[in-house]
Protein backbone atom coordinates (compact mmCIF):
# COMPACT_ATOMS: atom_id res chain seq x y z
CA UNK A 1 132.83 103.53 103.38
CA UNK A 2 132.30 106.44 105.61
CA UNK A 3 131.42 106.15 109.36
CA UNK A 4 128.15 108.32 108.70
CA UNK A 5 127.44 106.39 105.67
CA UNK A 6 128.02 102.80 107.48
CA UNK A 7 125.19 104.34 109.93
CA UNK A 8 122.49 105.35 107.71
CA UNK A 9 122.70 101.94 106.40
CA UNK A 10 122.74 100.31 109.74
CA UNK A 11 119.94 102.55 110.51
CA UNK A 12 117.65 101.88 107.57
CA UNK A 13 118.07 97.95 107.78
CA UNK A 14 117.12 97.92 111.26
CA UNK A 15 113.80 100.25 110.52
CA UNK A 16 113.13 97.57 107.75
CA UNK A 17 113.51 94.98 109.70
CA UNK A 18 111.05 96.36 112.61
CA UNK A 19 108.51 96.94 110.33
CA UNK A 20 109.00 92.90 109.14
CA UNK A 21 108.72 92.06 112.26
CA UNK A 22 105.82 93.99 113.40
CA UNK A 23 103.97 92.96 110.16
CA UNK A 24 105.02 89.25 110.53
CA UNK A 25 102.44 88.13 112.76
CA UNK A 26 99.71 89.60 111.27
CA UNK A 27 100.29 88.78 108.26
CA UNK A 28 100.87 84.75 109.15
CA UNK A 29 97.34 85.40 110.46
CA UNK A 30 95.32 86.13 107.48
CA UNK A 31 97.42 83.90 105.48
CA UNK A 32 97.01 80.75 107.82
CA UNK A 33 92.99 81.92 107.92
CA UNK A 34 92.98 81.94 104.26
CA UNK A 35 94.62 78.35 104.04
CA UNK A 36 92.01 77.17 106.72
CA UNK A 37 89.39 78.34 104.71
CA UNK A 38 90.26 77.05 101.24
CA UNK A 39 90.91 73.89 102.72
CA UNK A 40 87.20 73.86 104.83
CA UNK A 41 88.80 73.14 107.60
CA UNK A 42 86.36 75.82 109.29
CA UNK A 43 85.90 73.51 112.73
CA UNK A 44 89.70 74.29 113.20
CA UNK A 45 89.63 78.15 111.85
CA UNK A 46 86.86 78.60 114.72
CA UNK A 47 89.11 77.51 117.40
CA UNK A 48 92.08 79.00 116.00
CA UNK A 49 91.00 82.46 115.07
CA UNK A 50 90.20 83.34 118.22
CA UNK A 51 93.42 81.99 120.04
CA UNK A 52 96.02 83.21 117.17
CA UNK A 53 94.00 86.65 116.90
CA UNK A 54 94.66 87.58 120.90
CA UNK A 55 98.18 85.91 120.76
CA UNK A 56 99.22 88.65 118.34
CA UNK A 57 97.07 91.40 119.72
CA UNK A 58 99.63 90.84 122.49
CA UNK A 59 102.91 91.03 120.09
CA UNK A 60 101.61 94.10 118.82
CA UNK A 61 100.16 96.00 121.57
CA UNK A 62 103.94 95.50 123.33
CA UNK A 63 105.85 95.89 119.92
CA UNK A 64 104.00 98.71 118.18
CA UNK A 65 101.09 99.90 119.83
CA UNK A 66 100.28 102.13 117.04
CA UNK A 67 100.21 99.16 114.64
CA UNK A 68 98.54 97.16 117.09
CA UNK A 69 95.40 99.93 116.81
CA UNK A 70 95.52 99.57 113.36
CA UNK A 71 95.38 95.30 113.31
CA UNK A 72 92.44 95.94 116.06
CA UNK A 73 90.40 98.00 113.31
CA UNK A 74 91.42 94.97 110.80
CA UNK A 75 90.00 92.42 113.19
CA UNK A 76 86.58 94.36 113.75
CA UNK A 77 86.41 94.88 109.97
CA UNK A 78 86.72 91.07 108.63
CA UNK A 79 85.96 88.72 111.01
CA UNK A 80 82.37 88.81 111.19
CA UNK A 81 83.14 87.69 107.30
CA UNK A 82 85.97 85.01 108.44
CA UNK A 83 82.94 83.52 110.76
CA UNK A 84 80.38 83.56 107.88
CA UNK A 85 83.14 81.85 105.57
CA UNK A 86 83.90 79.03 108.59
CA UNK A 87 80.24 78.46 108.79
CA UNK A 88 80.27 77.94 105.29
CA UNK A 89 83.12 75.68 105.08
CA UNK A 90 81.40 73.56 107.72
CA UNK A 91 78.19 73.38 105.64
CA UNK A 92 76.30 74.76 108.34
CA UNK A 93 75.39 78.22 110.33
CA UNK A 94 76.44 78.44 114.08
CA UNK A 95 74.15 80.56 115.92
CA UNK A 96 77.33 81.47 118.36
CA UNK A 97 80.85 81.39 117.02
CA UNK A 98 84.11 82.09 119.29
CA UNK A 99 85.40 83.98 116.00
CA UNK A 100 83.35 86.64 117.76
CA UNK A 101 85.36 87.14 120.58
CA UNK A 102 88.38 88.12 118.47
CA UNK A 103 88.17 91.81 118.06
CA UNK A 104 86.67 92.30 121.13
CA UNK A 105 89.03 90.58 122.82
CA UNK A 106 92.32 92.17 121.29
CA UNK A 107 90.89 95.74 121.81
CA UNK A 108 90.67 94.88 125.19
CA UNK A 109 94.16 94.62 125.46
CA UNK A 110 94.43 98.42 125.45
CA UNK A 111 92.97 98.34 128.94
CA UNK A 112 96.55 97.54 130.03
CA UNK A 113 97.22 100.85 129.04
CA UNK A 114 94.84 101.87 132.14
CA UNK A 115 97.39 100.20 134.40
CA UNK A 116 100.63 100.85 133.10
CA UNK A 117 100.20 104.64 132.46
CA UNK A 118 97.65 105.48 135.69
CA UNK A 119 99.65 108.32 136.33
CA UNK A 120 98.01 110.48 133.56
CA UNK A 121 94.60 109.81 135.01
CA UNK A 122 95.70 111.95 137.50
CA UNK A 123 96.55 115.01 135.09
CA UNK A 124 94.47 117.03 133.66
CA UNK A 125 93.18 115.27 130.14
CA UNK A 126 92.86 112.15 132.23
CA UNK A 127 90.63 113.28 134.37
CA UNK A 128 87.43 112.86 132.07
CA UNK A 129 88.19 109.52 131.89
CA UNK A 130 88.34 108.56 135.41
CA UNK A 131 84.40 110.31 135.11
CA UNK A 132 83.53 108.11 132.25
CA UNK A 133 84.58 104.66 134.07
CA UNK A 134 83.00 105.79 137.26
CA UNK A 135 79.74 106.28 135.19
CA UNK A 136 80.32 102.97 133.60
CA UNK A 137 81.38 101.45 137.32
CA UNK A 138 78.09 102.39 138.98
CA UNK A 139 75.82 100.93 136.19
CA UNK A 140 78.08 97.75 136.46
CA UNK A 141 77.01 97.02 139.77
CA UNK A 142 73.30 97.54 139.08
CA UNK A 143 73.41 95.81 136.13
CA UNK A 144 75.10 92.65 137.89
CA UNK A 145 72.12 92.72 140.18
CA UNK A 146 69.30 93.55 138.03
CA UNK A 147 70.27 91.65 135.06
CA UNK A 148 73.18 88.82 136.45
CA UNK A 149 77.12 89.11 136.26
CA UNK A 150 77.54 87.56 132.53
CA UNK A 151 74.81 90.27 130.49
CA UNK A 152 76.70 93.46 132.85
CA UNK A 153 80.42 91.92 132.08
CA UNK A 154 79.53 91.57 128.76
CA UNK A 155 77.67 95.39 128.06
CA UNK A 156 80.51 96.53 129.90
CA UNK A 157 83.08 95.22 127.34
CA UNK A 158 81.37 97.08 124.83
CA UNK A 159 80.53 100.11 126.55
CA UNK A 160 84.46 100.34 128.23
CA UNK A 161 86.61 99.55 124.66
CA UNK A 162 85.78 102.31 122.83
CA UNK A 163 87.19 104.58 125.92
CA UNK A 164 90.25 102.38 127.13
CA UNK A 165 91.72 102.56 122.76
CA UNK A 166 91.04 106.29 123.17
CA UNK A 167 93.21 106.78 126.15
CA UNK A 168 95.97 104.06 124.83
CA UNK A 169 96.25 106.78 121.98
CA UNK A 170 96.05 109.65 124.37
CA UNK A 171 99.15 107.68 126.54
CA UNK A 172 101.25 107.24 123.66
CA UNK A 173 101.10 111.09 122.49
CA UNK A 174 104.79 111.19 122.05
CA UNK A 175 103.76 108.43 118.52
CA UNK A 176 100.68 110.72 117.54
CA UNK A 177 102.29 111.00 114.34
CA UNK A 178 102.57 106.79 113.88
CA UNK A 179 98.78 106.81 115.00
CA UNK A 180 97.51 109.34 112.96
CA UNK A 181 99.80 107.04 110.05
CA UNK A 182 98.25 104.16 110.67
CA UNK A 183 94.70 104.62 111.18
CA UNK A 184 94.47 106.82 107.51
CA UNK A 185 96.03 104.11 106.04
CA UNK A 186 93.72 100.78 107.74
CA UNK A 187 90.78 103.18 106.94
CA UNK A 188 91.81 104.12 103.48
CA UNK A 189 92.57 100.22 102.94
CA UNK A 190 89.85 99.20 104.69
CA UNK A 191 87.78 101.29 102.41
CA UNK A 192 89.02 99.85 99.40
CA UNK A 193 88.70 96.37 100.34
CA UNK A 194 85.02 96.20 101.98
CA UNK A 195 84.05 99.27 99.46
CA UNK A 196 84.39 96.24 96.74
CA UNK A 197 83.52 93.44 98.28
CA UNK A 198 80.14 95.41 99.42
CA UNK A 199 79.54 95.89 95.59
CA UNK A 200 80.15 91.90 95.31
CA UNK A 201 77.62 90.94 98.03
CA UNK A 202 75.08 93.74 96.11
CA UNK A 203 75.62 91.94 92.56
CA UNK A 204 76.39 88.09 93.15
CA UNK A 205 75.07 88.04 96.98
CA UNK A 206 78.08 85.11 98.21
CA UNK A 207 76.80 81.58 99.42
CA UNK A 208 78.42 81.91 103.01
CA UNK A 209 76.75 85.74 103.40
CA UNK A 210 73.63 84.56 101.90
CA UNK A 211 73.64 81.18 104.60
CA UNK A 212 74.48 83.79 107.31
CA UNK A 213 71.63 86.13 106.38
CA UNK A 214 69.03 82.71 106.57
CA UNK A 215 70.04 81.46 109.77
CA UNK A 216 70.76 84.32 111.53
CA UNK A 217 67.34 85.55 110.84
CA UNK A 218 68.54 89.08 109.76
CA UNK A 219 65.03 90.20 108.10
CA UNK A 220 66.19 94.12 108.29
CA UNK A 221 69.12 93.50 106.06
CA UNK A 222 66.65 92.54 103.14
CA UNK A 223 66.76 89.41 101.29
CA UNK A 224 69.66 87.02 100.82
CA UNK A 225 69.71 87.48 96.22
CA UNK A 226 70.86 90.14 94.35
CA UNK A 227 69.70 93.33 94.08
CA UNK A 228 68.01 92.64 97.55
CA UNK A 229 70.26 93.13 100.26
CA UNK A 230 71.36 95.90 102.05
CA UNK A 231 74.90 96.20 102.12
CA UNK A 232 76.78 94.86 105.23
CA UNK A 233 80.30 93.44 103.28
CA UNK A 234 82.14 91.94 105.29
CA UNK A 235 81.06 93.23 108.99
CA UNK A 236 78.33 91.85 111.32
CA UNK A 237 75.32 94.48 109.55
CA UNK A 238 75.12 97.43 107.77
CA UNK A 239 74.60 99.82 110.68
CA UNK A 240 78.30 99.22 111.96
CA UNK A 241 79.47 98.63 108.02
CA UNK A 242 78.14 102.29 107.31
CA UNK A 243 79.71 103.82 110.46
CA UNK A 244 82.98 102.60 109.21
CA UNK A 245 82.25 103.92 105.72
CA UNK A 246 81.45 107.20 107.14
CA UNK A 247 84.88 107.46 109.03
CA UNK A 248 86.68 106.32 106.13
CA UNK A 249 85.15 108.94 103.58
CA UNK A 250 86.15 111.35 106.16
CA UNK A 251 89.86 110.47 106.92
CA UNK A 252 90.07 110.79 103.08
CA UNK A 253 90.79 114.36 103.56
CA UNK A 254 93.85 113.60 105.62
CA UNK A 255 94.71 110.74 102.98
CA UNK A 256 97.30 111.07 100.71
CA UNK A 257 97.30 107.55 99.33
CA UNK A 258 97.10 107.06 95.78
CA UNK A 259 94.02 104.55 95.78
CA UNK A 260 92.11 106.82 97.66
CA UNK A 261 89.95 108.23 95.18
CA UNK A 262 89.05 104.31 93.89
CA UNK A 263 88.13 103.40 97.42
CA UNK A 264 86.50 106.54 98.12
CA UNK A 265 84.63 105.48 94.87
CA UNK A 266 83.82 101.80 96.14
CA UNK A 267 83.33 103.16 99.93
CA UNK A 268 81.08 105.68 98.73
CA UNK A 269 78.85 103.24 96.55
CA UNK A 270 78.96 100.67 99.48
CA UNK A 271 78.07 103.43 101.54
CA UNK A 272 74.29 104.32 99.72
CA UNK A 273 73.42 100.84 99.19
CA UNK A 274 73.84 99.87 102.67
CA UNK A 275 70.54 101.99 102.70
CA UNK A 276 71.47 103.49 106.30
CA UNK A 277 69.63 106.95 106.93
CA UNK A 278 71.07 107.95 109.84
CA UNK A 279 75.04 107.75 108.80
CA UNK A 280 74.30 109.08 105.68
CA UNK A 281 72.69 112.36 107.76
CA UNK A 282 75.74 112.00 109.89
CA UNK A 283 78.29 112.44 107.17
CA UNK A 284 76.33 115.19 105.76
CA UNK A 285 77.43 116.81 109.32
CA UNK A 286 80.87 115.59 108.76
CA UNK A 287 81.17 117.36 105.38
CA UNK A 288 79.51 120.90 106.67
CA UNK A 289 81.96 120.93 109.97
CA UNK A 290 84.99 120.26 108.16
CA UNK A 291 83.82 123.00 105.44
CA UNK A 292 82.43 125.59 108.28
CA UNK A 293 85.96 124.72 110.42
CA UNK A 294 88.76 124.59 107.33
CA UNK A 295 90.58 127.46 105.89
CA UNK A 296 89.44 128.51 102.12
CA UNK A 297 92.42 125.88 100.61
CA UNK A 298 90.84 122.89 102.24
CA UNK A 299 87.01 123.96 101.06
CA UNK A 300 88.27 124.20 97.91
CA UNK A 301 89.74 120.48 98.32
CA UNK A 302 86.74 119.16 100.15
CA UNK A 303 83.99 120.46 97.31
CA UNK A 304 86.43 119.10 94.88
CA UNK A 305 86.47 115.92 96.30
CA UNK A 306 82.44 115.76 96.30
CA UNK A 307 82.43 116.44 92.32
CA UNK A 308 85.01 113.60 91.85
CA UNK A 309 83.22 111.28 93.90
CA UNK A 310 79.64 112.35 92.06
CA UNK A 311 81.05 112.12 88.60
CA UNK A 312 82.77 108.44 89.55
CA UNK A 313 79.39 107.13 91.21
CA UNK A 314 76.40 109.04 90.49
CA UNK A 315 75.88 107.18 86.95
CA UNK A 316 75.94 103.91 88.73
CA UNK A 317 73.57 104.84 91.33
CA UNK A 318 71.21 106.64 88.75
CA UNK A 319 70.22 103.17 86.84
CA UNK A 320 68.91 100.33 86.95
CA UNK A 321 68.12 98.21 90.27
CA UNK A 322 70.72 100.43 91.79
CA UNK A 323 68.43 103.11 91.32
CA UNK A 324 65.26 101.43 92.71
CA UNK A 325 66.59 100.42 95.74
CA UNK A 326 68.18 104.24 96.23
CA UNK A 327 64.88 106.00 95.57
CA UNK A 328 62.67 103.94 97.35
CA UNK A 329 64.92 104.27 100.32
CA UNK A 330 65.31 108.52 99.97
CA UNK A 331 61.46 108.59 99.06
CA UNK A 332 61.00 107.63 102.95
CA UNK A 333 63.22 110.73 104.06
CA UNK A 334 60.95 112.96 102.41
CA UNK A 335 57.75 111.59 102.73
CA UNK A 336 58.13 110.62 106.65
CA UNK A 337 54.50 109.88 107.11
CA UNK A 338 54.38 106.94 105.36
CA UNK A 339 57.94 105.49 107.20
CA UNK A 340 57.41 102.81 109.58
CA UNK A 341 60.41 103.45 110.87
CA UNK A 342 60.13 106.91 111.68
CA UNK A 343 56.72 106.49 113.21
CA UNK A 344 58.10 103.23 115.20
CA UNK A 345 60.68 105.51 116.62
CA UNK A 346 57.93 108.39 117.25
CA UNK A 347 55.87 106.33 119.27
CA UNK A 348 58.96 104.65 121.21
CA UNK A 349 59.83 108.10 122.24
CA UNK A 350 56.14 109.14 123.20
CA UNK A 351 55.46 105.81 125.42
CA UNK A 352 58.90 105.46 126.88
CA UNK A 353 60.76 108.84 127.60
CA UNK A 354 58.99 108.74 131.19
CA UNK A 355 60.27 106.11 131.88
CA UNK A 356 63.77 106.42 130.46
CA UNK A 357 64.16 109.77 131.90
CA UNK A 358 62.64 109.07 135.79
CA UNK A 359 64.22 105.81 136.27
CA UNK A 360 66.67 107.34 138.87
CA UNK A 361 69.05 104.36 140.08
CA UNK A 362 68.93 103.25 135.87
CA UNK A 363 68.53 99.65 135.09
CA UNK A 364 72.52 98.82 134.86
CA UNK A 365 74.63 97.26 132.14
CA UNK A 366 73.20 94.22 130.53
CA UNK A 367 69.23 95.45 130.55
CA UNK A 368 69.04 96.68 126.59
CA UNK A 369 71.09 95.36 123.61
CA UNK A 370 72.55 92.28 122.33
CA UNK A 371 73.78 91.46 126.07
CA UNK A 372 69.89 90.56 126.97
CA UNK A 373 70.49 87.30 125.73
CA UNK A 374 72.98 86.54 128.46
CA UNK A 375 70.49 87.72 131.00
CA UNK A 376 67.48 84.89 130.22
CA UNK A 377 68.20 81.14 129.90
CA UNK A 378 66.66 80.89 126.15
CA UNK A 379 68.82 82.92 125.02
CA UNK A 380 66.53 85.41 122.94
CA UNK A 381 67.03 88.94 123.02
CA UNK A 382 65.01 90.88 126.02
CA UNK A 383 62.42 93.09 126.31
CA UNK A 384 64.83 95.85 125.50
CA UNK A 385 66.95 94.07 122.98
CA UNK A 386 66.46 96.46 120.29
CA UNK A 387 66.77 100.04 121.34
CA UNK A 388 66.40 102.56 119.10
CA UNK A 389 67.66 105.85 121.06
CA UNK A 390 70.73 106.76 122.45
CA UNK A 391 69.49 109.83 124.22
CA UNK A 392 67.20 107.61 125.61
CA UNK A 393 69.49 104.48 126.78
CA UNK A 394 72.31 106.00 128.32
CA UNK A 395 70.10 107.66 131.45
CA UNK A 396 67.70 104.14 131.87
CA UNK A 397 70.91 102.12 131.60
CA UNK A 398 73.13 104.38 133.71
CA UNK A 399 70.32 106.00 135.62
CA UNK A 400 71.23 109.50 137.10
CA UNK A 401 74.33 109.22 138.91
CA UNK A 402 76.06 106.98 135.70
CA UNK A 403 74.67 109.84 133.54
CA UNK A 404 75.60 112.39 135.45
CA UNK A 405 79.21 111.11 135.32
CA UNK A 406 79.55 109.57 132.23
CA UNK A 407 78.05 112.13 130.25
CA UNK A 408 80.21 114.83 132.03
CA UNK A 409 83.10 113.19 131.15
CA UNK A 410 82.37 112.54 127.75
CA UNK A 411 81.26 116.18 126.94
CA UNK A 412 84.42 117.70 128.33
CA UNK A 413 86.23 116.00 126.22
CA UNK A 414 84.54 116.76 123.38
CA UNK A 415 84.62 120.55 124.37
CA UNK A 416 88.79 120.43 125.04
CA UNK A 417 89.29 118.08 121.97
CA UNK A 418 87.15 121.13 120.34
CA UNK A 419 89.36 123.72 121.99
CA UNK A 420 92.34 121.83 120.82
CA UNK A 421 91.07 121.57 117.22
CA UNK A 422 91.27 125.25 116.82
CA UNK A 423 95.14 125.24 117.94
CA UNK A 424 96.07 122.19 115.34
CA UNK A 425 94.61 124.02 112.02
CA UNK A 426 97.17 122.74 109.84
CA UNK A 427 96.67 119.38 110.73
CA UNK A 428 93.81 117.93 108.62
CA UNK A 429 93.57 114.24 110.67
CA UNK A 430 92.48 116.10 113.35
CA UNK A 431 90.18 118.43 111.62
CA UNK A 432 88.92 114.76 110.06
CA UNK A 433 88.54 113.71 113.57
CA UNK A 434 87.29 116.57 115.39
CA UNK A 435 84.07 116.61 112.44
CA UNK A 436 83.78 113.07 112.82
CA UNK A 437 83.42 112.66 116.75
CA UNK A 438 80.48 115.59 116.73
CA UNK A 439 78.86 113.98 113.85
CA UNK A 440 78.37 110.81 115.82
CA UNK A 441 77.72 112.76 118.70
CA UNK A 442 74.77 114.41 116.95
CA UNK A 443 73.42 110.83 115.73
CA UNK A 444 72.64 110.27 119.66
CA UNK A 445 69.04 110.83 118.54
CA UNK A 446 69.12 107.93 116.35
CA UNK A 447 70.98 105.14 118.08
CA UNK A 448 73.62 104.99 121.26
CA UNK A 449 76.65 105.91 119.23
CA UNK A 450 78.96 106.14 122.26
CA UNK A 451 79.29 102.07 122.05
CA UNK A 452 80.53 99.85 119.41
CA UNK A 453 81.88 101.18 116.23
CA UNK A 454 80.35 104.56 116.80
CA UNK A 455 81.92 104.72 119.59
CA UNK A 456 85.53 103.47 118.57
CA UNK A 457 85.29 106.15 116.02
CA UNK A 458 84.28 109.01 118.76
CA UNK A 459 86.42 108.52 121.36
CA UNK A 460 89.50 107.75 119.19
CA UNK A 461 89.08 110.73 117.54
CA UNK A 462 88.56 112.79 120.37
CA UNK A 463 91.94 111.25 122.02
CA UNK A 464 93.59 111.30 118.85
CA UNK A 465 93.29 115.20 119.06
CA UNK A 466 94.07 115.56 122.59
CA UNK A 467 97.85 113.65 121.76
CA UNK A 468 97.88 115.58 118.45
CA UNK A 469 97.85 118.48 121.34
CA UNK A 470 100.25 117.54 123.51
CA UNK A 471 102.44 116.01 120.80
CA UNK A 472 102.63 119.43 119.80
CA UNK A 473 103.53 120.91 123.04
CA UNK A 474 106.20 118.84 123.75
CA UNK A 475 107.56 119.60 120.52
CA UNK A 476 107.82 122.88 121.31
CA UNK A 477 109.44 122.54 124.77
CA UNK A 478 111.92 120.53 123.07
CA UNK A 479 112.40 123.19 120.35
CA UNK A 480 112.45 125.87 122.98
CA UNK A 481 114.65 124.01 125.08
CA UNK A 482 117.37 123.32 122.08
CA UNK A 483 117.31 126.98 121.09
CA UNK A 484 117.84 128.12 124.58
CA UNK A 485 120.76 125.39 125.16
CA UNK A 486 122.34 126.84 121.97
């Protein structure tokens, strides 16, 4: 055997066996859950989750971080369902679960990013960033006095992840191409898998989601039968269920997978019936960027993807209770006077934009959201627990200096990822991206989308584009650096 020959193998085995190893871990994971659960041994899953789930955050994050981005999407996708099916197990619902703390605590983990590559927050694309933490710094330290250190640490976390995953993209530019890999694929997987099991929880309506639905109280995600739920498969609701749905059906276009048409299918179905107004308006704006931004080839593919996905799931969602539950929710797009939810919103915006927009210093992290429980002894949500209005939050959480900065950093990225967009035509996951970070932009009005999964999706697109950028420039130094050595 040839010396060249003897290489190519050596090569190829030791690419296989990275790849084993990187998958290893993960994979003993949901295997070992799976075992827990079958065996309802869910006392032990809800201790171990947690401590196995950060363990091999870790081995990823240091032996692939673009696999590690992909296993944090995994972790944010399924165990909200992994808690419901420990609860379960148990034979009873736990109002707080340390399951939770998994995927926020492995994404997380990127924030060592911040520290081991703080040079590029001194260049040029880092310098939003430094604005966007110095926003989020001055609201911490209002919020820790207005609201107590455990609510601010805690609305921190989820404010701060979506922007420290963004730059651990941005800091790896040199992978952009194992990124861009790995997030089509966990999306276009993803899809598949909580595209069907949404259609499951619509038809059969589980034991361990129904049990969740009772005790967690959840009266706006219907009724715990079937036929009366609004789809959340297997996330925490359907607001962050249809977010992910929306990025999926949009990082189909960059998707050359051979099941994506069946999970766009199952996505797509998943998608209507978790009866979510304001995703399904911002993948409408999705759809028209892409088409307004892509050359006449990738209309062509994008329009021809919206007749496949009509003829595969319009006849389902055209009969029976299906049907019912679709035109009763559409009915309140059109006729908005009679929407309670519209006019709720209307009158929240009326009574409280005064006060939203004059509040100077800003209440600080911890005074609206899910972190309000943290900030009262009974733990019950706040005054300001549920906030419907992003455009609204960010300035009375973040008041005008937090604003001011956050909001300047966040919109020039947005404008240089938009810059950048123009220079990357032929690559369609940032085009995907690009349409995806303004359309949850644009759904400001609704909700803050700059946090949580709306926020994951934003930001990681925007950084995604900004390595796809300087992926590309390096590239061409090293091209134009090998042509001039020759």
């Amino acid at each position: 055997m040839s010396s060249i020959a003897r290489a190519g193998i050596d090569s190829a085995a030791r690419i296989v066996n990275g790849d084993r190893s990187e998958w290893m871990p993960p994979a003993l994971l949901w295997l070992l859950t799976a075992m827990l659960i079958v065996a309802h041994q869910g006392t032990l899953l809800t201790l171990a989750f947690p401590v196995l789930s950060i363990g091999v955050g870790f081995w990823l994050y240091f032996k692939s971080p673009a696999k590690y981005v992909g296993y944090m999407w995994w972790l944010w996708f399924l165990s909200p369902e992994v808690r419901r099916l420990a609860d379960w197990s148990k034979g009873a619902f736990t109002p707080t679960s340390l399951i939770q703390i998994a995927p926020l605590a492995v994404t997380m983990i990127s924030g060592l990013s911040l520290i081991r590559f703080y040079p590029v927050l001194a260049q040029k694309r880092g310098l939003p960033v430094l604005l966007v933490l110095a926003g989020l710094a001055y609201a911490f330290m209002v919020g820790v006095v207005a609201s107590g250190p455990l609510a601010a640490l805690y609305d921190l976390a989820n404010w701060v992840y979506p922007v420290l995953i963004g730059f651990h993209i941005m800091a790896h530019s040199r992978q952009y191409p194992d990124y861009r890999d790995t997030i089509v694929s966990t999306f276009i997987w993803g899809m598949l898998l909580m595209g069907g099991y949404g259609l499951v929880q619509f038809f059969v309506m589980p034991q361990w989601d129904a049990l969740w639905m009772l005790g967690s109280q959840m009266n706006s995600q219907g009724d715990p039968v079937p036929f009366g739920v609004r789809v959340f498969s297997t996330m925490n609701s359907s607001g962050p269920f249809a977010l992910a749905m929306m990025g999926a059906m949009v990082y189909v276009m960059a998707a050359t997978h051979r099941v994506r048409w069946l999970a766009g299918a199952f996505g797509f179905l998943s998608f209507c019936l978790s009866l979510v107004r304001s995703t399904w308006g911002g993948w409408v704006i999705a759809m028209l960027i892409q088409l307004v931004k892509s050359n006449n080839k990738v209309r062509i593919r994008i329009v021809a993807s919206a007749v496949v996905l009509a003829g595969l799931c319009v006849p389902l969602l055209a009969v029976g209770p299906v049907a019912e539950r679709m035109q009763a929710r559409l009915d309140t797009i059109v006729n908005l006077h009679d929407d309670q939810s519209y006019a709720a919103r209307n009158q929240f915006y009326a009574t409280f934009a005064k006060t939203a927009f004059t509040d100077v210093s800003g209440e600080g992290l911890g005074a609206t959201g899910t972190s309000t429980k943290l900030s009262n002894d009974g733990g019950q949500l706040g005054q300001y627990g549920n906030f419907d209005s992003g455009v609204m939050n960010i300035p009375f959480v973040l008041g005008w200096p937090g604003t001011l900065l956050y909001m300047s950093g966040v919109i020039w990225l947005l404008v240089r990822a938009l810059r950048a967009s123009f220079r990357l035509t032929d690559d369609k996951f940032a085009s995907a991206s690009m349409s995806l970070s303004l359309a949850i932009f644009a759904m400001l009005v609704f909700t803050n989308s700059l946090v949580g999964t709306g926020g994951l999706l934003l930001f990681m697109g925007v950084f995604s584009i900004l390595s796809a950028a300087h992926w590309q420039k390096l590239n061409r130094r090293r091209d134009s650096f090998l042509h001039g050595g020759h």
